[in-house]
C-alpha atoms as a PDB file:
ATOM      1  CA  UNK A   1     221.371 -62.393   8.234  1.00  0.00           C
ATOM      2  CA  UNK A   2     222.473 -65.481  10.093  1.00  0.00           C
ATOM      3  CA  UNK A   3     219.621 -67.682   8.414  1.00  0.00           C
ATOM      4  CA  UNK A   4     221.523 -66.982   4.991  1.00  0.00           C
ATOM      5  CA  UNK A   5     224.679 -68.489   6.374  1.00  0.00           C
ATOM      6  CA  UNK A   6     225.243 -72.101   5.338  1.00  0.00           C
ATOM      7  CA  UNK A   7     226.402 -75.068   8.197  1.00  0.00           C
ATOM      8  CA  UNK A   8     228.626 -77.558   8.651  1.00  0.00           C
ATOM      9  CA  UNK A   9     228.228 -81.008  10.378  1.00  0.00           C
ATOM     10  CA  UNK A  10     231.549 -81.862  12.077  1.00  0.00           C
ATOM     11  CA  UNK A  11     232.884 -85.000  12.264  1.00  0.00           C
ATOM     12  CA  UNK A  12     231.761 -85.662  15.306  1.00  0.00           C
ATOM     13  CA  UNK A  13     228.085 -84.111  14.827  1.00  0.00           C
ATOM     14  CA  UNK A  14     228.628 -80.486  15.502  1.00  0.00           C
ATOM     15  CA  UNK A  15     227.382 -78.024  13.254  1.00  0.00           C
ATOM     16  CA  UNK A  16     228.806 -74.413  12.760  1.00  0.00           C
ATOM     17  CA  UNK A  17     228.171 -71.987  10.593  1.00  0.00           C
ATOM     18  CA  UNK A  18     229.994 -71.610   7.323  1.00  0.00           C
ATOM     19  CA  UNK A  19     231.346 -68.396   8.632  1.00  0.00           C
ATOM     20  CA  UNK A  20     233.020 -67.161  12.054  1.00  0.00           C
ATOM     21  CA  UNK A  21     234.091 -64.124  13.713  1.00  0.00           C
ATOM     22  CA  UNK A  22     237.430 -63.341  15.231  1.00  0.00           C
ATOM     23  CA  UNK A  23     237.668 -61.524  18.545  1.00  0.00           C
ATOM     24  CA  UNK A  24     241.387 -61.141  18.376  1.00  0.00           C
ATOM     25  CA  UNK A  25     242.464 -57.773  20.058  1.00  0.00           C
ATOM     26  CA  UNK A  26     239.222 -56.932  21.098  1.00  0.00           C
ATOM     27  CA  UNK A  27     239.442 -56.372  24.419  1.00  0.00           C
ATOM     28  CA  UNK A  28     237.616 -54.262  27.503  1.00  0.00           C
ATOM     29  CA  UNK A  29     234.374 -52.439  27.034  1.00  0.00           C
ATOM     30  CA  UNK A  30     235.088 -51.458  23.645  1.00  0.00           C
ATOM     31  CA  UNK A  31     235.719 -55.267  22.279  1.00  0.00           C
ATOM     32  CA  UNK A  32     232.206 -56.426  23.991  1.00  0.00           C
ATOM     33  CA  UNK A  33     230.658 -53.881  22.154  1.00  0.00           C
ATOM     34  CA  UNK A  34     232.677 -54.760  19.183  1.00  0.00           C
ATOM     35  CA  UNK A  35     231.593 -58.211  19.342  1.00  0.00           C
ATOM     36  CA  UNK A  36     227.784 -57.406  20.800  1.00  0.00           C
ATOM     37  CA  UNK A  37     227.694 -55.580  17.331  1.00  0.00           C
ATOM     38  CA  UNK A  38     229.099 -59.018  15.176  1.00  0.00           C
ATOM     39  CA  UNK A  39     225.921 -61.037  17.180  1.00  0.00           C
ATOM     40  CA  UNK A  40     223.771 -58.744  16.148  1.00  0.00           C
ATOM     41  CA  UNK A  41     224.672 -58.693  12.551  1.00  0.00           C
ATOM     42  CA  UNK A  42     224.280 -62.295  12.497  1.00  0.00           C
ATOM     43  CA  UNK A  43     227.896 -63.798  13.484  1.00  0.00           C
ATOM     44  CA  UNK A  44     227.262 -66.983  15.585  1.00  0.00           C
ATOM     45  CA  UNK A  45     230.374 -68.423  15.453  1.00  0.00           C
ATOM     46  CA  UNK A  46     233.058 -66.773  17.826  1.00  0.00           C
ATOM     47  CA  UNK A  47     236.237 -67.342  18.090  1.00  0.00           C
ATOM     48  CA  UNK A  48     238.711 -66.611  21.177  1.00  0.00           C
ATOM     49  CA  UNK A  49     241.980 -68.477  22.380  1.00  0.00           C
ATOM     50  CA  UNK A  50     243.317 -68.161  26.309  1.00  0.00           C
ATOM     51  CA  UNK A  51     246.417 -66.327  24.611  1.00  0.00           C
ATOM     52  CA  UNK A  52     244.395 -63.588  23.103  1.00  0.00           C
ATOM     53  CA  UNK A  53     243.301 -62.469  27.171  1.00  0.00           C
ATOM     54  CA  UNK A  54     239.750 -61.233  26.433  1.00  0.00           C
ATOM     55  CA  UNK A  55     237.210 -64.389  27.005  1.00  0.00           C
ATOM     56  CA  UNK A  56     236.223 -62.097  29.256  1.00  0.00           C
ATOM     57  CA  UNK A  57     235.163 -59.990  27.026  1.00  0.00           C
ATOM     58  CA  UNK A  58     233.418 -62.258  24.891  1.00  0.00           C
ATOM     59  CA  UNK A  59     231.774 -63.774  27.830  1.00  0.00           C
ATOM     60  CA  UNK A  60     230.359 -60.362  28.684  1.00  0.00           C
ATOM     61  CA  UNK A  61     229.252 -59.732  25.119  1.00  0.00           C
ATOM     62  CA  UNK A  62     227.505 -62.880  25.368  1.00  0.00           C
ATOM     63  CA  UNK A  63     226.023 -62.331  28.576  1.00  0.00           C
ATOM     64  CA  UNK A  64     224.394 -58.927  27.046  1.00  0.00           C
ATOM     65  CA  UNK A  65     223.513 -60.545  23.403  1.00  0.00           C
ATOM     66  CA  UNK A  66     219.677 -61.095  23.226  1.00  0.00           C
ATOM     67  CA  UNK A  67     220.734 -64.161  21.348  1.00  0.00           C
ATOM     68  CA  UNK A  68     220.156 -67.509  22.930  1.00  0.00           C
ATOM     69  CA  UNK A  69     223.410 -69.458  24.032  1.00  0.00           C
ATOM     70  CA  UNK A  70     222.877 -72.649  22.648  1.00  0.00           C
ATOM     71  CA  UNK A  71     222.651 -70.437  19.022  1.00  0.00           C
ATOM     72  CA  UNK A  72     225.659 -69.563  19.428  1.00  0.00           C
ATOM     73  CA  UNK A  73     229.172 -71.590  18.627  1.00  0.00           C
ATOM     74  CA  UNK A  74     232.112 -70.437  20.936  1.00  0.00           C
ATOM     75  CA  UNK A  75     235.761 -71.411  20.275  1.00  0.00           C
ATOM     76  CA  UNK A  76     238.809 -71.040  23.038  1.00  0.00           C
ATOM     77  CA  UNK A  77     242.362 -72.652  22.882  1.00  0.00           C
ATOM     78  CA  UNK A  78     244.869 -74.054  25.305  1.00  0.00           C
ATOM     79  CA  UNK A  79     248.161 -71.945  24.681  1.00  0.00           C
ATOM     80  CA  UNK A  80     251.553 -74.072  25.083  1.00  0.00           C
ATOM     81  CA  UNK A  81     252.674 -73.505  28.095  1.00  0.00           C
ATOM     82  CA  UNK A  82     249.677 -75.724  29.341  1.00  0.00           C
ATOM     83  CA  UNK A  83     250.295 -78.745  27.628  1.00  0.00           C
ATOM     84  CA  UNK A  84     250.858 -81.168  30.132  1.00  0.00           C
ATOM     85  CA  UNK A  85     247.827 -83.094  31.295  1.00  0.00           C
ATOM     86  CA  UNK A  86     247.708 -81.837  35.160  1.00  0.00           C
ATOM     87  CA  UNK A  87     247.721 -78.364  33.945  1.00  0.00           C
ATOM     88  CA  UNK A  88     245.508 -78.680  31.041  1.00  0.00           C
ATOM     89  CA  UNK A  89     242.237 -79.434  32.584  1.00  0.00           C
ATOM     90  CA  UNK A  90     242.478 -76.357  35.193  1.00  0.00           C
ATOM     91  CA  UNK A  91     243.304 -74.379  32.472  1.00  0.00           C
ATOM     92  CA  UNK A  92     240.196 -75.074  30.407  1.00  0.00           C
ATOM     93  CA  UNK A  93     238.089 -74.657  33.240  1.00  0.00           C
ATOM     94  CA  UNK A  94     239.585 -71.500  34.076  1.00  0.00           C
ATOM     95  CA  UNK A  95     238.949 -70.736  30.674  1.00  0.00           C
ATOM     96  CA  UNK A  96     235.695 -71.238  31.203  1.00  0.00           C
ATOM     97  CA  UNK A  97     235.661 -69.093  34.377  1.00  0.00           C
ATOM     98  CA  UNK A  98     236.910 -66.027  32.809  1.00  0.00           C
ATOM     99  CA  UNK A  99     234.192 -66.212  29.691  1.00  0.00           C
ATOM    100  CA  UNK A 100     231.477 -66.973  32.767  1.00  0.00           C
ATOM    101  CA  UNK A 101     230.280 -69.984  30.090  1.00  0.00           C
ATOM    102  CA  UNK A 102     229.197 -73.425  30.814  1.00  0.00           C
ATOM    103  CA  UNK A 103     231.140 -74.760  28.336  1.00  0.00           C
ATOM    104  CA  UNK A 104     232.514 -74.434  25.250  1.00  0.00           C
ATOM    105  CA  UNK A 105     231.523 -75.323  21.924  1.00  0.00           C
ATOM    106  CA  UNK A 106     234.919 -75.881  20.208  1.00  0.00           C
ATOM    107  CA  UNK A 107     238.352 -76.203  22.351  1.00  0.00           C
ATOM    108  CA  UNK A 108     241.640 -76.389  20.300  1.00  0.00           C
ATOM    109  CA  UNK A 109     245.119 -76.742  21.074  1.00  0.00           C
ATOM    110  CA  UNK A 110     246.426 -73.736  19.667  1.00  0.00           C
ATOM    111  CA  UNK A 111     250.043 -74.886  18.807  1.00  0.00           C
ATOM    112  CA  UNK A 112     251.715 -78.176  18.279  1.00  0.00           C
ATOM    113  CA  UNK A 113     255.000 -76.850  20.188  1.00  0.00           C
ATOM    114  CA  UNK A 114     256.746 -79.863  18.727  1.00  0.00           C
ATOM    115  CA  UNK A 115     260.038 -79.112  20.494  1.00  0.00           C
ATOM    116  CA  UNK A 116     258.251 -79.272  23.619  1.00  0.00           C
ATOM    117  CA  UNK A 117     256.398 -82.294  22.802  1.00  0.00           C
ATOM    118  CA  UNK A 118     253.585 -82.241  25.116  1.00  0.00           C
ATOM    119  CA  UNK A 119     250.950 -82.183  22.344  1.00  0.00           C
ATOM    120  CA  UNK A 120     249.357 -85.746  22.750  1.00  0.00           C
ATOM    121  CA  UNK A 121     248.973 -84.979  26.652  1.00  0.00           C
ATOM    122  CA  UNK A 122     246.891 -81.749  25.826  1.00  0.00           C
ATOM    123  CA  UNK A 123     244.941 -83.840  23.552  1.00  0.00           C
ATOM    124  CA  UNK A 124     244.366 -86.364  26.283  1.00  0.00           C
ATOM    125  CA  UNK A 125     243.178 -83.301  28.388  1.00  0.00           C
ATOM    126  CA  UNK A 126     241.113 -82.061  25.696  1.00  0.00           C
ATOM    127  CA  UNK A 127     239.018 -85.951  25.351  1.00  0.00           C
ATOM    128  CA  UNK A 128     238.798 -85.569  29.223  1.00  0.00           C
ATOM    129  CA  UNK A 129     237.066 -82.099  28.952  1.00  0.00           C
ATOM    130  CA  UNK A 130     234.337 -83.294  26.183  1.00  0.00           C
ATOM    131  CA  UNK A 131     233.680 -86.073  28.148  1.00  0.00           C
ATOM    132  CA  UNK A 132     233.055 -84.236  31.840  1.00  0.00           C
ATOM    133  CA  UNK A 133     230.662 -81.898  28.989  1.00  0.00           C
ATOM    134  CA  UNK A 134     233.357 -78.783  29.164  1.00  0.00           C
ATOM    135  CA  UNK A 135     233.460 -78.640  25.472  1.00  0.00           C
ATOM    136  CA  UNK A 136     231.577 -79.942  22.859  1.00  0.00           C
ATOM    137  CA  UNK A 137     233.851 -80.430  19.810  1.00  0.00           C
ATOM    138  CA  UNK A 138     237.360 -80.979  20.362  1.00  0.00           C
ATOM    139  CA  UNK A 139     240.063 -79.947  17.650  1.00  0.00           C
ATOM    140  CA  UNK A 140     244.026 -78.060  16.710  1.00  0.00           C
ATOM    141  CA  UNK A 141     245.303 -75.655  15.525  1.00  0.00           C
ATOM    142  CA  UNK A 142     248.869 -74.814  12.725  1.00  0.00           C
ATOM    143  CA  UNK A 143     248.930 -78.613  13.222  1.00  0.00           C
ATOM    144  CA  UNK A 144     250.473 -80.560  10.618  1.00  0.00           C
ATOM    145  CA  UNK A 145     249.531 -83.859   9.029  1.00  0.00           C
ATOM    146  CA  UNK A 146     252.229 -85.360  10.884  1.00  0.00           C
ATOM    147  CA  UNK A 147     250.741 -84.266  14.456  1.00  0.00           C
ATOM    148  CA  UNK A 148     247.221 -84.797  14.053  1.00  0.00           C
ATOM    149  CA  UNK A 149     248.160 -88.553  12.436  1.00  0.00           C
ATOM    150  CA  UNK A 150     250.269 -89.036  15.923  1.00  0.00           C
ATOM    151  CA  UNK A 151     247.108 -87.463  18.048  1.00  0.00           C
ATOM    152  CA  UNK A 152     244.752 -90.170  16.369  1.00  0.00           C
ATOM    153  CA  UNK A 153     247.554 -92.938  16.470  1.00  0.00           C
ATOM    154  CA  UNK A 154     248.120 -92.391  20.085  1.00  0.00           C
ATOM    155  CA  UNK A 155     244.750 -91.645  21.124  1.00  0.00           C
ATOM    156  CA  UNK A 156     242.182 -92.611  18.842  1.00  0.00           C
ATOM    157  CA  UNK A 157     240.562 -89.797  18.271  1.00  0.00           C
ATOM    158  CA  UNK A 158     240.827 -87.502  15.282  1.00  0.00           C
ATOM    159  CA  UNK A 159     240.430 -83.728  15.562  1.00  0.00           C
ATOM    160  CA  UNK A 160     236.976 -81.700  14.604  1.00  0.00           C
ATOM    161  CA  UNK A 161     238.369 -79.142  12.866  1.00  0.00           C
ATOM    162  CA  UNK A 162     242.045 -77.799  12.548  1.00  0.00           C
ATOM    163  CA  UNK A 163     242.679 -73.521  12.172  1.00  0.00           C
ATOM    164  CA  UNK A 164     245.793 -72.734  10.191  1.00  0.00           C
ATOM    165  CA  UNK A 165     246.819 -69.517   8.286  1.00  0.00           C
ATOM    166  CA  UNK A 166     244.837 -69.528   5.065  1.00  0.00           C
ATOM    167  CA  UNK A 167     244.535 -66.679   2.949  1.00  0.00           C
ATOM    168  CA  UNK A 168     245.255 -65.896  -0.933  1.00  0.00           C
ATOM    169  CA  UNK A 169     249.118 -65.357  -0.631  1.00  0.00           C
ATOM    170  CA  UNK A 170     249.190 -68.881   0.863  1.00  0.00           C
ATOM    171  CA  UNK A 171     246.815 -71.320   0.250  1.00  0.00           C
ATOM    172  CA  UNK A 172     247.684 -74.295   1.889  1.00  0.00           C
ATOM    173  CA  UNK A 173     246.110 -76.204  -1.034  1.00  0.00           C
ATOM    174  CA  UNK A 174     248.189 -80.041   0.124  1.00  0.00           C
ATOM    175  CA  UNK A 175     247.022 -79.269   3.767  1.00  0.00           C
ATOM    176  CA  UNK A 176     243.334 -78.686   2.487  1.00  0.00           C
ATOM    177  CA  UNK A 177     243.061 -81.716   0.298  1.00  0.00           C
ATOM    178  CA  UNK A 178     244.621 -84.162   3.162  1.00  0.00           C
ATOM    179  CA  UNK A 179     241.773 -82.557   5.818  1.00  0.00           C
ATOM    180  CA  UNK A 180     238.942 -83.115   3.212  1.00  0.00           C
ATOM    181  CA  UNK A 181     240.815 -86.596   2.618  1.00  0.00           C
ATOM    182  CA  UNK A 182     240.683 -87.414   6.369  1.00  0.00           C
ATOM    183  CA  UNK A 183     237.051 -85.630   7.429  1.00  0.00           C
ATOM    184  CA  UNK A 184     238.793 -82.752   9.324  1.00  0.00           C
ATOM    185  CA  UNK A 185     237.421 -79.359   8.618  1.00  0.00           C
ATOM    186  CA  UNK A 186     239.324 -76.403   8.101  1.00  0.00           C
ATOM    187  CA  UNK A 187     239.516 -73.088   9.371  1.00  0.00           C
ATOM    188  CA  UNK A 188     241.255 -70.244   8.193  1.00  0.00           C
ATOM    189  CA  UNK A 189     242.646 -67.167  10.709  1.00  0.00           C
ATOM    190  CA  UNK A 190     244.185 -64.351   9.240  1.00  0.00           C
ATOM    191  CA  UNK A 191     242.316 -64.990   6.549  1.00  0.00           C
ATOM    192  CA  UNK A 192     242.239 -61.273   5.131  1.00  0.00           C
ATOM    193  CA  UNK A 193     245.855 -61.908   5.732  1.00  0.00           C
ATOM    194  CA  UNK A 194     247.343 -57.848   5.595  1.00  0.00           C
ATOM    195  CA  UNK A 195     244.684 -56.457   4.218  1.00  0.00           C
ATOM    196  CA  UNK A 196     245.941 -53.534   2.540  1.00  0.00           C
ATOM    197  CA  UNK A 197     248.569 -55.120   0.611  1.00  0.00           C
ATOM    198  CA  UNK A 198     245.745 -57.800  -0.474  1.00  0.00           C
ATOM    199  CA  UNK A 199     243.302 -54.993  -0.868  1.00  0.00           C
ATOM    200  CA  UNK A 200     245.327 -52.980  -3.768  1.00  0.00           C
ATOM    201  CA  UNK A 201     246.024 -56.898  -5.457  1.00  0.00           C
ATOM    202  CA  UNK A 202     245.067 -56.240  -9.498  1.00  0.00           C
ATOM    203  CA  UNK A 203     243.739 -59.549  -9.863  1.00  0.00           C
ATOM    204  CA  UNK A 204     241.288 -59.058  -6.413  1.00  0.00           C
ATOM    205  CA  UNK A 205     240.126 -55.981  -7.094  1.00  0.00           C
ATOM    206  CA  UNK A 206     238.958 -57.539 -10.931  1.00  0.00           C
ATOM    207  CA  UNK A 207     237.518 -59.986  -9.577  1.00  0.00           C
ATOM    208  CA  UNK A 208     235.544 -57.805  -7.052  1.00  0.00           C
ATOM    209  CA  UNK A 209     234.594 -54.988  -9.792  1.00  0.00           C
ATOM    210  CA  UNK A 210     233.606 -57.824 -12.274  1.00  0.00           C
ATOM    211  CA  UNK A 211     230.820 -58.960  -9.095  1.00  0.00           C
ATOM    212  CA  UNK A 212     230.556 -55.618  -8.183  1.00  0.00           C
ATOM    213  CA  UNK A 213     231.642 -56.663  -4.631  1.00  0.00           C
ATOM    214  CA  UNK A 214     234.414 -55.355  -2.249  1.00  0.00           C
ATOM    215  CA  UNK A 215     237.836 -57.336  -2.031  1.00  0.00           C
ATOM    216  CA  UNK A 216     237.253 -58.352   1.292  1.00  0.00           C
ATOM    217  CA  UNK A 217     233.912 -59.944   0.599  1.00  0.00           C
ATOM    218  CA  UNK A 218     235.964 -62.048  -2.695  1.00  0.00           C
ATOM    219  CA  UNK A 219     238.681 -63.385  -0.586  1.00  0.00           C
ATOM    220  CA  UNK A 220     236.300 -64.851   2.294  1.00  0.00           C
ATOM    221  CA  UNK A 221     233.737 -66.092  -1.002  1.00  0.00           C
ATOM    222  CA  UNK A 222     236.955 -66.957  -2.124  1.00  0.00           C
ATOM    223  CA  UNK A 223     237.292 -69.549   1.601  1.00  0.00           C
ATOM    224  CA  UNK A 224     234.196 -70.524   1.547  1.00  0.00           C
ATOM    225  CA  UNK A 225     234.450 -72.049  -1.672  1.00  0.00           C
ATOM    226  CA  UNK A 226     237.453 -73.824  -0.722  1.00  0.00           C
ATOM    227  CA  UNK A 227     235.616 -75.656   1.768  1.00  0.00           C
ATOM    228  CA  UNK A 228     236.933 -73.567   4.561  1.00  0.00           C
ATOM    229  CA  UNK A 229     235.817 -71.765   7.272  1.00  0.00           C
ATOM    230  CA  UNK A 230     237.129 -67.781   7.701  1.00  0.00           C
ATOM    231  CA  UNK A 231     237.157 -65.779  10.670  1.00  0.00           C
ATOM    232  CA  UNK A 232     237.195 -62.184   9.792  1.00  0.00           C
ATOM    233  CA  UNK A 233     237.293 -59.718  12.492  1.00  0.00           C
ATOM    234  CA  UNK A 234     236.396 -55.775  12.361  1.00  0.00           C
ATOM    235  CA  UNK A 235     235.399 -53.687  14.999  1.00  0.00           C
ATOM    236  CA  UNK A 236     232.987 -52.176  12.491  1.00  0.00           C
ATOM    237  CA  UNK A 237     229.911 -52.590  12.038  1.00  0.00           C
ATOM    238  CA  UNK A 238     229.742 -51.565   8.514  1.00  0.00           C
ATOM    239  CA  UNK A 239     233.065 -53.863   7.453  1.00  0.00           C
ATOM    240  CA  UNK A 240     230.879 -56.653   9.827  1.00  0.00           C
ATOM    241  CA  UNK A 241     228.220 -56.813   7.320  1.00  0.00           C
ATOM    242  CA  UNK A 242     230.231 -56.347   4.429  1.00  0.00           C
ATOM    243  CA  UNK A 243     232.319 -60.036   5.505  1.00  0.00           C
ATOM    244  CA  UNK A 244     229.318 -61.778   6.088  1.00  0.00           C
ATOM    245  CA  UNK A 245     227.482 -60.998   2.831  1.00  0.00           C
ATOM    246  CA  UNK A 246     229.290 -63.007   0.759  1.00  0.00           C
ATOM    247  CA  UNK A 247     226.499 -65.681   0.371  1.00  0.00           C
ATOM    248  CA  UNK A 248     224.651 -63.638  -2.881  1.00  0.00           C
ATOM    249  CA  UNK A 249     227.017 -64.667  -5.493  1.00  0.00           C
ATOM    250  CA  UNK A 250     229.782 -67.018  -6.835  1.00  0.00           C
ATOM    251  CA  UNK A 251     233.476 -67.178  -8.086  1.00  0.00           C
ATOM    252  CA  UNK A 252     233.183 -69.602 -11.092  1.00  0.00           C
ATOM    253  CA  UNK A 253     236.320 -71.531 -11.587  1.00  0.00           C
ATOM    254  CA  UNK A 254     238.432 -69.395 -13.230  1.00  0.00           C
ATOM    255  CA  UNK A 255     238.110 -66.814 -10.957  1.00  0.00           C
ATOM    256  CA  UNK A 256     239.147 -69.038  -8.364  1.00  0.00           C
ATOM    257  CA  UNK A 257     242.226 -70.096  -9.907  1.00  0.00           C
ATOM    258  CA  UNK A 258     243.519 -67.292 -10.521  1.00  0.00           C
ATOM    259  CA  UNK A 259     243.306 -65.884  -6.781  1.00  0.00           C
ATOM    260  CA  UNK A 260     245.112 -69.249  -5.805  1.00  0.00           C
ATOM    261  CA  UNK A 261     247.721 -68.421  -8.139  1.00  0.00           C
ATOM    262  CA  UNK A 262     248.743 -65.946  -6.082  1.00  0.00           C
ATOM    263  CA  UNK A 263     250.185 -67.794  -3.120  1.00  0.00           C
ATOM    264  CA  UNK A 264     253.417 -68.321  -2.644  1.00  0.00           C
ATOM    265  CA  UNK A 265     255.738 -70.491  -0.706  1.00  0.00           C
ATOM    266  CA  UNK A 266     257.171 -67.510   1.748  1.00  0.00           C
ATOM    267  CA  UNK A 267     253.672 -66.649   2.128  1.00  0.00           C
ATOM    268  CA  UNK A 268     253.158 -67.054   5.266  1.00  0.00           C
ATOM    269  CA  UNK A 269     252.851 -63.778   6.862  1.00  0.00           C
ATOM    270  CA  UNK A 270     255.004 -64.221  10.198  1.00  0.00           C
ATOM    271  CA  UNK A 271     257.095 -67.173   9.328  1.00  0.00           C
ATOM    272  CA  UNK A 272     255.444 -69.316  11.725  1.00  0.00           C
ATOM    273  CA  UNK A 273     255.770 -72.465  10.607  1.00  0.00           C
ATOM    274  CA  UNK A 274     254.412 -75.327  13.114  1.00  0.00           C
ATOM    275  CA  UNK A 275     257.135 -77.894  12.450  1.00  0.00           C
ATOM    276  CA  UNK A 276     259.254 -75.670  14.455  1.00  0.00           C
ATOM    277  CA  UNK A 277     257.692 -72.683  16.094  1.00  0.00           C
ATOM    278  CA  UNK A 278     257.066 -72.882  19.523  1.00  0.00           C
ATOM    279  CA  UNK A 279     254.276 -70.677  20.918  1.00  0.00           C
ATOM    280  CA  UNK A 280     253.700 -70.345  24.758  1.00  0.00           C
END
């Protein structure tokens, strides 16, 4: 399965898969297995966050994959209440200490916190922790053009890869064209967004009848050929493989358009909008 899935070369060399998992509220014995089960189905990318309080458990699940480490991509982020540089660095090694890893592949700052204003110091942490080999890619996340144009300004270096909310009620389609404009690859969390209410969507399930697919495998085709990289997370092993086998057909253009003419400016699905929110 994971020799279908397409990669990307970062900007600064990296590749990753075209495809990720998210390990969001997977925690304890039942998350590693959760995650042990995405591995085997052929997820190499992996994505965790200090916040989320189970790179344990994705450490462990690593540990007990038969999969090599260096085939696998692993992503953690430093939350906001670490922004400043002296506590930073401990807290990406300790990050590192809880997942029992090396390093990591991809280390983001997981919020701007633009009230708090810390954000070029955590960058400066992050450039300190690539170079001492603690992480391999640096990039953000919900950062805005604005921030990531200060981080390069100030520091002068430019982001791998920025993870925003990205699904089909809100598109982000000016945020996607200035990262393709400026060589910074996007991710998309949430990127099922609720899937219910997106489930029972006329124009999705069309779409997925006319390919004879499920909804959830058009919406992530539907990322992918945006340019984007989704990380869907199920603790199924069934809904696993359906997420991931989305590489056997195409949305032609029309299709396409019409799922993006379904987003809408409230769309965000918790109002949190990085020009303000402040996440800790």
């Amino acid at each position: 399965m994971s020799k279908q899935i397409p990669k990307i070369i970062l900007n600064d060399g990296l590749e990753v898969p075209a495809i990720g998992f998210g390990t969001y509220g997977l925690n304890g014995n039942a998350g590693v297995q959760a995650i042990q089960s995405a591995i085997d189905v052929g997820y190499r990318l992996l994505d965790t966050a200090y916040n989320y309080e189970n790179e344990g458990t994705v450490g462990k699940a690593v540990q007990r994959s038969t999969v090599p480490r260096e085939e696998l991509r692993i992503t953690s982020k430093l939350p906001g209440r670490y922004h400043e540089y002296d506590q930073a660095v401990p807290t990406i090694q300790e990050s590192l200490y809880r997942a029992n890893l090396d390093y990591y592949d991809l280390y983001l700052i997981h919020w701007p916190n633009p009230i708090q204003d810390n954000y070029v110091e955590a960058w400066q942490s992050l450039i300190q922790a690539q170079k001492w080999g603690l992480v391999r890619s640096i990039g953000v996340c919900n950062f805005l053009p604005e921030h990531i144009e200060r981080l390069e300004k100030e520091t002068g270096v430019k982001p791998s890869i920025n993870q925003i909310e990205l699904h089909p009620f809100f598109n982000q389609a000016d945020q996607r064209k200035w990262h393709a404009e400026n060589n910074i690859q996007t991710e998309s969390w949430s990127p099922i967004a609720r899937a219910n209410k997106i489930f029972d969507n006329e124009t999705i399930q069309k779409i997925a009848a006319q390919h004879d697919k499920t909804p959830s495998q058009v919406i992530i085709r539907w990322h992918h050929q945006l340019g984007s990289i989704p990380i869907p997370k199920s603790a199924s092993k069934e809904r696993q493989i359906e997420n991931i086998s989305i590489f056997d057909f195409t949305l032609d253009e029309a299709e396409m358009n019409a799922i993006n003419t379904l987003t809408r400016p409230d769309g965000r699905q918790k109002d949190q909008d990085p020009a303000v929110y402040e996440e800790f």
